[in-house]
Protein backbone atom coordinates (compact mmCIF):
# COMPACT_ATOMS: atom_id res chain seq x y z
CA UNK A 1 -26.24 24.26 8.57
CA UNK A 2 -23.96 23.23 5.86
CA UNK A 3 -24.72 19.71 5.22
CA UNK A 4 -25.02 17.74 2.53
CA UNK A 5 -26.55 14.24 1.37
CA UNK A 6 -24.74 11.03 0.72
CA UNK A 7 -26.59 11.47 -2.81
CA UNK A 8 -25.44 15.13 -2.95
CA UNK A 9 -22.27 14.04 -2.05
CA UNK A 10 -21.94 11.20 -4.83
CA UNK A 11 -23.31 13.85 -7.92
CA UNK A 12 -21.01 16.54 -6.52
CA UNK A 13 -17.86 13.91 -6.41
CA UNK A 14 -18.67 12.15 -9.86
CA UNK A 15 -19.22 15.72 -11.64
CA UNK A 16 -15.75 16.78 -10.41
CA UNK A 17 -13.97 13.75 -11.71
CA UNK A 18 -15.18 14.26 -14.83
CA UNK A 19 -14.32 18.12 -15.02
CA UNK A 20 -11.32 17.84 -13.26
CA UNK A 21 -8.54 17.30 -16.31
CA UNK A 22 -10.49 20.45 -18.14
CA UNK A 23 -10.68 22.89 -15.69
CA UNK A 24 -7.32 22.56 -13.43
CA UNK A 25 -4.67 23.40 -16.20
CA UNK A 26 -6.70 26.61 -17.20
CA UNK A 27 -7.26 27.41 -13.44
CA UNK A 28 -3.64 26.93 -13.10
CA UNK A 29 -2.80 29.13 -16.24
CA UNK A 30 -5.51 32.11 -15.24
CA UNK A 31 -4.48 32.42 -11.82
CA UNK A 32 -1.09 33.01 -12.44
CA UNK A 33 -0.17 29.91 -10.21
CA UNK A 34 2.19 26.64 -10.82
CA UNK A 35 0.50 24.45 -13.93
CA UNK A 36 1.47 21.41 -10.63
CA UNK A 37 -2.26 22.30 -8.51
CA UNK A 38 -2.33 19.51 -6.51
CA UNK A 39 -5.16 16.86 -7.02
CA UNK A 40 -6.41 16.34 -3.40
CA UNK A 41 -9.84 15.00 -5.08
CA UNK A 42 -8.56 11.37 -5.37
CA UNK A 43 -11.25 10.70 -8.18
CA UNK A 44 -13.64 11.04 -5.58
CA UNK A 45 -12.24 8.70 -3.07
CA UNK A 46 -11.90 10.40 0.76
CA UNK A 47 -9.15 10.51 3.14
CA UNK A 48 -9.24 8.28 6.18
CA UNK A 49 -8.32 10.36 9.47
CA UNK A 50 -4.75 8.30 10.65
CA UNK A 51 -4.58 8.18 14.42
CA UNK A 52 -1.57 7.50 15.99
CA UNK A 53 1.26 9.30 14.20
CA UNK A 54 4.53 10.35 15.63
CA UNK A 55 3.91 8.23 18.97
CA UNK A 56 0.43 10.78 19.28
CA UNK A 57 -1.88 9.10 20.92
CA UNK A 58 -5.56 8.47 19.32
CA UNK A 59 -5.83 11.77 16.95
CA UNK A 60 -3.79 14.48 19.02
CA UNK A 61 -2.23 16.55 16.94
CA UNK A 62 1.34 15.84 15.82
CA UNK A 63 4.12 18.15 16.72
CA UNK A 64 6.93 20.16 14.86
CA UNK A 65 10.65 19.59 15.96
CA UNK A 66 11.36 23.63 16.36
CA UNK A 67 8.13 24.36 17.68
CA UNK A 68 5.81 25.06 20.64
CA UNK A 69 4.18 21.49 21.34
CA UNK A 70 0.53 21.53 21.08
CA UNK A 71 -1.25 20.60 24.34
CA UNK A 72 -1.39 16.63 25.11
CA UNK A 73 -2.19 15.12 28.11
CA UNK A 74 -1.55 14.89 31.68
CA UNK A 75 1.27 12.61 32.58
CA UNK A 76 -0.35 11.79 36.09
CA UNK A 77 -3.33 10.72 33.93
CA UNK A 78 -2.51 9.03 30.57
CA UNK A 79 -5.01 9.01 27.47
CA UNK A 80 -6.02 5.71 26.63
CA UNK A 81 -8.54 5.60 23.58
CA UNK A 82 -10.93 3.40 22.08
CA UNK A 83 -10.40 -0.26 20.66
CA UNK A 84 -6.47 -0.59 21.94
CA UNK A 85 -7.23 -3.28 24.05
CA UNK A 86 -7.04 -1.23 27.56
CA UNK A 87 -9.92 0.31 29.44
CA UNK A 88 -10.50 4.02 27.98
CA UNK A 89 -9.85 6.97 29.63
CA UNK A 90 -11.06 10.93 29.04
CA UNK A 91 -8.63 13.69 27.94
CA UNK A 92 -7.15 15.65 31.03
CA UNK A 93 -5.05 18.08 29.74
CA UNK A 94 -1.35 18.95 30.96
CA UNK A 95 -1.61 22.29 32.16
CA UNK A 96 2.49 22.96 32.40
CA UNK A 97 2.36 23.16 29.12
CA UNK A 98 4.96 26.62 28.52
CA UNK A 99 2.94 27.95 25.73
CA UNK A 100 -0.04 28.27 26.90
CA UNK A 101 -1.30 31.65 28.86
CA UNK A 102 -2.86 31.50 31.94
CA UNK A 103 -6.16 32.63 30.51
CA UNK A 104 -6.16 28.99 28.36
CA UNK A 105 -4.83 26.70 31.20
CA UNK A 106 -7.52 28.28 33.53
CA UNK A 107 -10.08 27.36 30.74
CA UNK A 108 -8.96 23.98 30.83
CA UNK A 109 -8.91 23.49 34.42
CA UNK A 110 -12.70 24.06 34.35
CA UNK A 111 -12.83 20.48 32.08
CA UNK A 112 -10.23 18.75 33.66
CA UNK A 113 -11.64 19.76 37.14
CA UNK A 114 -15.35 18.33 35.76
CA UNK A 115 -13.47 15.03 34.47
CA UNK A 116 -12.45 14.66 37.72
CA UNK A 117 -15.74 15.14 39.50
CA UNK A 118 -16.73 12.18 37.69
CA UNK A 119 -17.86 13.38 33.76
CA UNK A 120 -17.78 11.92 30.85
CA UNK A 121 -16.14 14.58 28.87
CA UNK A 122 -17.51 13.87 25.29
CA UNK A 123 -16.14 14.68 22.08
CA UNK A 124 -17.92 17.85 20.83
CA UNK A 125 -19.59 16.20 17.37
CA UNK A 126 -20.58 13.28 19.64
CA UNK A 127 -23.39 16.05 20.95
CA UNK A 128 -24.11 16.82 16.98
CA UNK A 129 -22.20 20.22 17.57
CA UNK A 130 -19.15 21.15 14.89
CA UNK A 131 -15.69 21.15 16.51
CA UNK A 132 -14.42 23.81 14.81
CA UNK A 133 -10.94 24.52 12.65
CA UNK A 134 -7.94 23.50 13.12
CA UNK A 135 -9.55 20.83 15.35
CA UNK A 136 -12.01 19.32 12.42
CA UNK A 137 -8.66 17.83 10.48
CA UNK A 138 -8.05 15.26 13.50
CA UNK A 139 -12.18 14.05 13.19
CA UNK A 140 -12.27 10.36 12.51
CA UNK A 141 -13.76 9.51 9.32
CA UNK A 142 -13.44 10.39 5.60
CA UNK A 143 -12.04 13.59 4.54
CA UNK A 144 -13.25 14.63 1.18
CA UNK A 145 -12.07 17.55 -1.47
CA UNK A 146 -14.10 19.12 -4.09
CA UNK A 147 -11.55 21.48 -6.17
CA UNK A 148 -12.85 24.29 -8.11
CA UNK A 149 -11.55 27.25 -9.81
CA UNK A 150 -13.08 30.15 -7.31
CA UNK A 151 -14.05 27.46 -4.76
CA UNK A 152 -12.61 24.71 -2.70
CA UNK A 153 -14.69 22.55 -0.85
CA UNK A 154 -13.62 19.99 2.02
CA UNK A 155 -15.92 18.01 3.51
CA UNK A 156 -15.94 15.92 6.36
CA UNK A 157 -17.90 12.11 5.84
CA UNK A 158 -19.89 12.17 9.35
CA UNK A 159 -22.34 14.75 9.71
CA UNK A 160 -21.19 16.00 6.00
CA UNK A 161 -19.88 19.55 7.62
CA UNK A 162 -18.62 21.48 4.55
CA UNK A 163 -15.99 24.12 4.73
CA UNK A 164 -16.14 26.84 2.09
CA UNK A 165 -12.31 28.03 1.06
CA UNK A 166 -12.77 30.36 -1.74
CA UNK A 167 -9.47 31.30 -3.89
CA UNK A 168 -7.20 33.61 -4.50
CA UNK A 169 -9.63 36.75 -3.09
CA UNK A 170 -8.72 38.94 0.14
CA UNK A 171 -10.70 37.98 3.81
CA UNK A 172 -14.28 39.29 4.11
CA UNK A 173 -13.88 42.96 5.71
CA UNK A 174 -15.74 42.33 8.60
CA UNK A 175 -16.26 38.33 8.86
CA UNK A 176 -18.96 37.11 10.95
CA UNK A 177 -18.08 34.61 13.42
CA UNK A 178 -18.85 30.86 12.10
CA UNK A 179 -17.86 27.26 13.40
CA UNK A 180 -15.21 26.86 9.65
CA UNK A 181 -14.57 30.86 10.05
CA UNK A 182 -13.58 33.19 6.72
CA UNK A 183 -11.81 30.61 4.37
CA UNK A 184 -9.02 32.08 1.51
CA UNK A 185 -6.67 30.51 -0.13
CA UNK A 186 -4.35 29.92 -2.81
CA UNK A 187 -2.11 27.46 -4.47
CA UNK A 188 1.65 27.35 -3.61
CA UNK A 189 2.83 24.41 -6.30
CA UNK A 190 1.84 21.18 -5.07
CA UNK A 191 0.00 22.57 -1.76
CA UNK A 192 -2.94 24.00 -0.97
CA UNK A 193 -2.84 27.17 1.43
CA UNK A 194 -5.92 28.13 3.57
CA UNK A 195 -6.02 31.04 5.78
CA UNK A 196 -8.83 31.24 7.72
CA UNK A 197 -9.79 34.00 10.52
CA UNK A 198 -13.38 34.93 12.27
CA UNK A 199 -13.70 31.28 14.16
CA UNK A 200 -16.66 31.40 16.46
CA UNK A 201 -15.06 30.98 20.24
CA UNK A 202 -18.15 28.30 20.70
CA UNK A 203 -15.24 25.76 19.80
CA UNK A 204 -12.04 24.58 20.87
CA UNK A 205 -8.72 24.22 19.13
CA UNK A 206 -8.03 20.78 20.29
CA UNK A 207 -9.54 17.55 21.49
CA UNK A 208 -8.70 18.83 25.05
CA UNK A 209 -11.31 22.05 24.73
CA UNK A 210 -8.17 24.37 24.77
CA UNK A 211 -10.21 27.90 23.98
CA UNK A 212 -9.64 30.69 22.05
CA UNK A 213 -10.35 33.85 21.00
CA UNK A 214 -11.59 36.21 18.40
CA UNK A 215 -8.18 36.76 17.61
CA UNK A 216 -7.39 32.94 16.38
CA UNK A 217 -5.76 32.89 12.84
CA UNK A 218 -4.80 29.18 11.58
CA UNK A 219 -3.09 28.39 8.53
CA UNK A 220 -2.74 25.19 6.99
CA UNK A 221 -1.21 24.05 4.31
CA UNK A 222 -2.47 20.73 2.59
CA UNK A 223 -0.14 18.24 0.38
CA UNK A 224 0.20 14.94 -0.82
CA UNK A 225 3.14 12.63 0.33
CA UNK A 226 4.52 8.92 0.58
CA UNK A 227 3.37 8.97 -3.61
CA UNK A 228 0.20 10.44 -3.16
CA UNK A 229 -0.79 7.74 -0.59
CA UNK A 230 -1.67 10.07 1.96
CA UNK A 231 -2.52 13.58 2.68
CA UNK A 232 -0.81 15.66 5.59
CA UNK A 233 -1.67 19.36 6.45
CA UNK A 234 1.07 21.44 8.45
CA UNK A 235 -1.49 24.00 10.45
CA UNK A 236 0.20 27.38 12.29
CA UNK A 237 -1.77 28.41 15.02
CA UNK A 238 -1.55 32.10 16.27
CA UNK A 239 -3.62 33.16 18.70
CA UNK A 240 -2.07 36.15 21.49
CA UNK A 241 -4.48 35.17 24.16
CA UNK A 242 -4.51 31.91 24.17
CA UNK A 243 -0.62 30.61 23.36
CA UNK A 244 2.65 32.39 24.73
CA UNK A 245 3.78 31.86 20.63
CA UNK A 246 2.21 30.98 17.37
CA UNK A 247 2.65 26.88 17.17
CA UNK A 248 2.81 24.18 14.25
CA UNK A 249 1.60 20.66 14.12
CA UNK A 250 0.66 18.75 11.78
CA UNK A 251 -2.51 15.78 11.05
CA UNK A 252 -2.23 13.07 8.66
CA UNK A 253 -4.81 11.13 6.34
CA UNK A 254 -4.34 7.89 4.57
CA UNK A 255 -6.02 7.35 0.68
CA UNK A 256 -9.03 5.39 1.07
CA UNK A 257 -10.02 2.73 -1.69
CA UNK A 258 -12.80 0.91 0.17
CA UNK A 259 -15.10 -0.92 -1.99
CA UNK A 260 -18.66 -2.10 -1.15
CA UNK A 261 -19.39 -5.59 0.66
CA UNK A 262 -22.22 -6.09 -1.39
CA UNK A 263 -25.05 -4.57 -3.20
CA UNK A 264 -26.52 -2.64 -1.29
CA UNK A 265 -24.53 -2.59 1.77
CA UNK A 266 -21.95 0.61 1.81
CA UNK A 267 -20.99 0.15 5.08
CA UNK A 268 -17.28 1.30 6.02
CA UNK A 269 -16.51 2.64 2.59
CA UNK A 270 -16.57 6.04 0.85
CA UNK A 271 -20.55 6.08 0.07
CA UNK A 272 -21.67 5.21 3.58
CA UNK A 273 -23.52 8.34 5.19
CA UNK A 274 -22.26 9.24 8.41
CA UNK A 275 -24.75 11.14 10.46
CA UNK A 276 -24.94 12.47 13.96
CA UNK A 277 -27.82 10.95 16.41
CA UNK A 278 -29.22 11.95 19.63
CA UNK A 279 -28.29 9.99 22.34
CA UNK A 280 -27.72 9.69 26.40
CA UNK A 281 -24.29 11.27 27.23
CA UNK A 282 -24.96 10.72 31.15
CA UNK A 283 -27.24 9.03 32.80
CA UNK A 284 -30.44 11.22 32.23
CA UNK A 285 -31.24 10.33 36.26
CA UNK A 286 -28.22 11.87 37.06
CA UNK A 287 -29.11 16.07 37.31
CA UNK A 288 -25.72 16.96 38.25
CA UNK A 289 -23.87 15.29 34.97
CA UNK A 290 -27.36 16.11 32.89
CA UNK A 291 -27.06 19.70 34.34
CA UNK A 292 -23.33 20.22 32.33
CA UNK A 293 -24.11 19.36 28.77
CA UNK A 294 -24.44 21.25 26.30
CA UNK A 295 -27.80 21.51 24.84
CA UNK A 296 -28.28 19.84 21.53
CA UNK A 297 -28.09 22.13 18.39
CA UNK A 298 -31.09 23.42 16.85
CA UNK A 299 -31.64 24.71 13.37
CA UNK A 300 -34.38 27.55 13.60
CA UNK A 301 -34.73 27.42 9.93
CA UNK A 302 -33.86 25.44 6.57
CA UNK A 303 -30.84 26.34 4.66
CA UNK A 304 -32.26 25.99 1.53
């Protein structure tokens, strides 16, 4: 698995900072690209996931006037999230939504049909499983960047998932399918492009488990706005099977400055280490909700 220490994390993040003013105006002058690369490292501080944009609820994805809206939910049964002072409710996805193809709404169906049986229709890295691209950017949390000049790194605070985007080369020939997929990208002034193909179809697009294919090609493009007080990526989803038309929408992250409480105590701020534990989605006495989740993930092996 790609994962990574809160120690790891801290050595890799404090190395950058200090490299970063020596190595990004050469990178910018060898790669033929604009001297403005964008500095999405924040001297090491992360990005804080914003909920709530653009009258989205919770961390739906925000829409593009002009485009295809991404799937949101039901009308007949409205989202309510955590801590907004109503009683929460699970994701049941509007399936009238015009861009999507039959073979997606009848995926959906299957997990609206099981909320409706009764399940608790948990959030994918709630089971320790990785939710996947474009559907990572809207994870609550810290969002951290580690900018190189042949690699990019972004890593995600809570389970520390690592995605790989390596710059300015051509997409593996024949990419295996993997949670992140086959990363490129490539500086366009102040934003950084990914294109990333060869997404395992283990994981959904959205919070609503809208599926996909082999076929899924995302494309996001990351940049600093409001003065470099937040972070928003526009991502362009394409896949044939799945939508009636490629679609935009867009995720938004705030700069986070969080200090430490106290010696010691790193709780709620950029050093704390997120990490996913086992626990009871259903009632384990209750087969028939037991019977439908997914198994936890194993790792057969080390990674290192």
């Amino acid at each position: 698995m790609n994962r990574i220490t809160t120690r790891h994390l801290a050595i890799i993040l404090a190395s950058a900072c200090f490299c970063l003013a020596a190595f990004v105006p050469s990178y910018a002058a060898d790669s033929g690209s604009s001297s403005n690369v964008p500095d999405l490292m924040a001297s090491g501080f992360g990005w804080a996931s914003m909920g709530g944009q653009n009258g989205r609820i919770g961390n739906d994805f925000i829409p593009v006037p002009g485009s295809p809206e991404p799937v949101t939910y039901d009308l007949a049964h409205p989202y309510v999230p955590n801590n907004v002072g109503k009683q929460p409710t699970w994701r049941v996805a509007d399936l009238n939504n015009p861009n999507l193809t039959q073979w997606a709404k009848d995926g959906l169906k299957q997990s609206n049909d099981m909320i409706a049986e009764g399940f608790a229709m948990y959030n994918r890295t709630s089971r320790c499983w990785e939710p996947g691209i474009p559907v990572l950017n809207t994870s609550p949390g810290r969002t951290y960047f580690l900018q190189t000049p042949k690699v990019v790194y972004i890593m995600w605070q809570r389970d520390q998932i690592v995605r790989h985007i390596y710059m300015d080369v051509p997409h593996s020939k024949n990419p295996k399918p993997s949670w992140n997929g086959d990363s490129v990208g490539h500086y366009d002034g102040d934003t950084l492009v990914v294109d990333t193909i060869g997404l395992s179809t283990r994981s959904f697009v959205d919070n609503y488990r809208t599926p996909h294919s082999e076929a899924l090609h995302v494309i996001e493009r990351f940049h600093r706005i409001d003065n470099g007080k937040k972070l928003e990526v526009e991502m362009t989803i394409d896949d044939p099977k799945a939508f009636v038309h490629p679609w935009t929408a867009l995720h938004r992250w705030s700069l986070d400055r969080t200090q430490s409480k106290g010696p010691g105590n790193v709780t709620g701020t950029y050093d704390e280490e997120i990490r996913c534990m086992d626990g009871e989605m259903v009632n384990p006495l209750n087969q028939i909700e037991s019977a439908h989740l997914e198994p936890l993930p194993v790792a057969p092996r080390s990674d290192f």
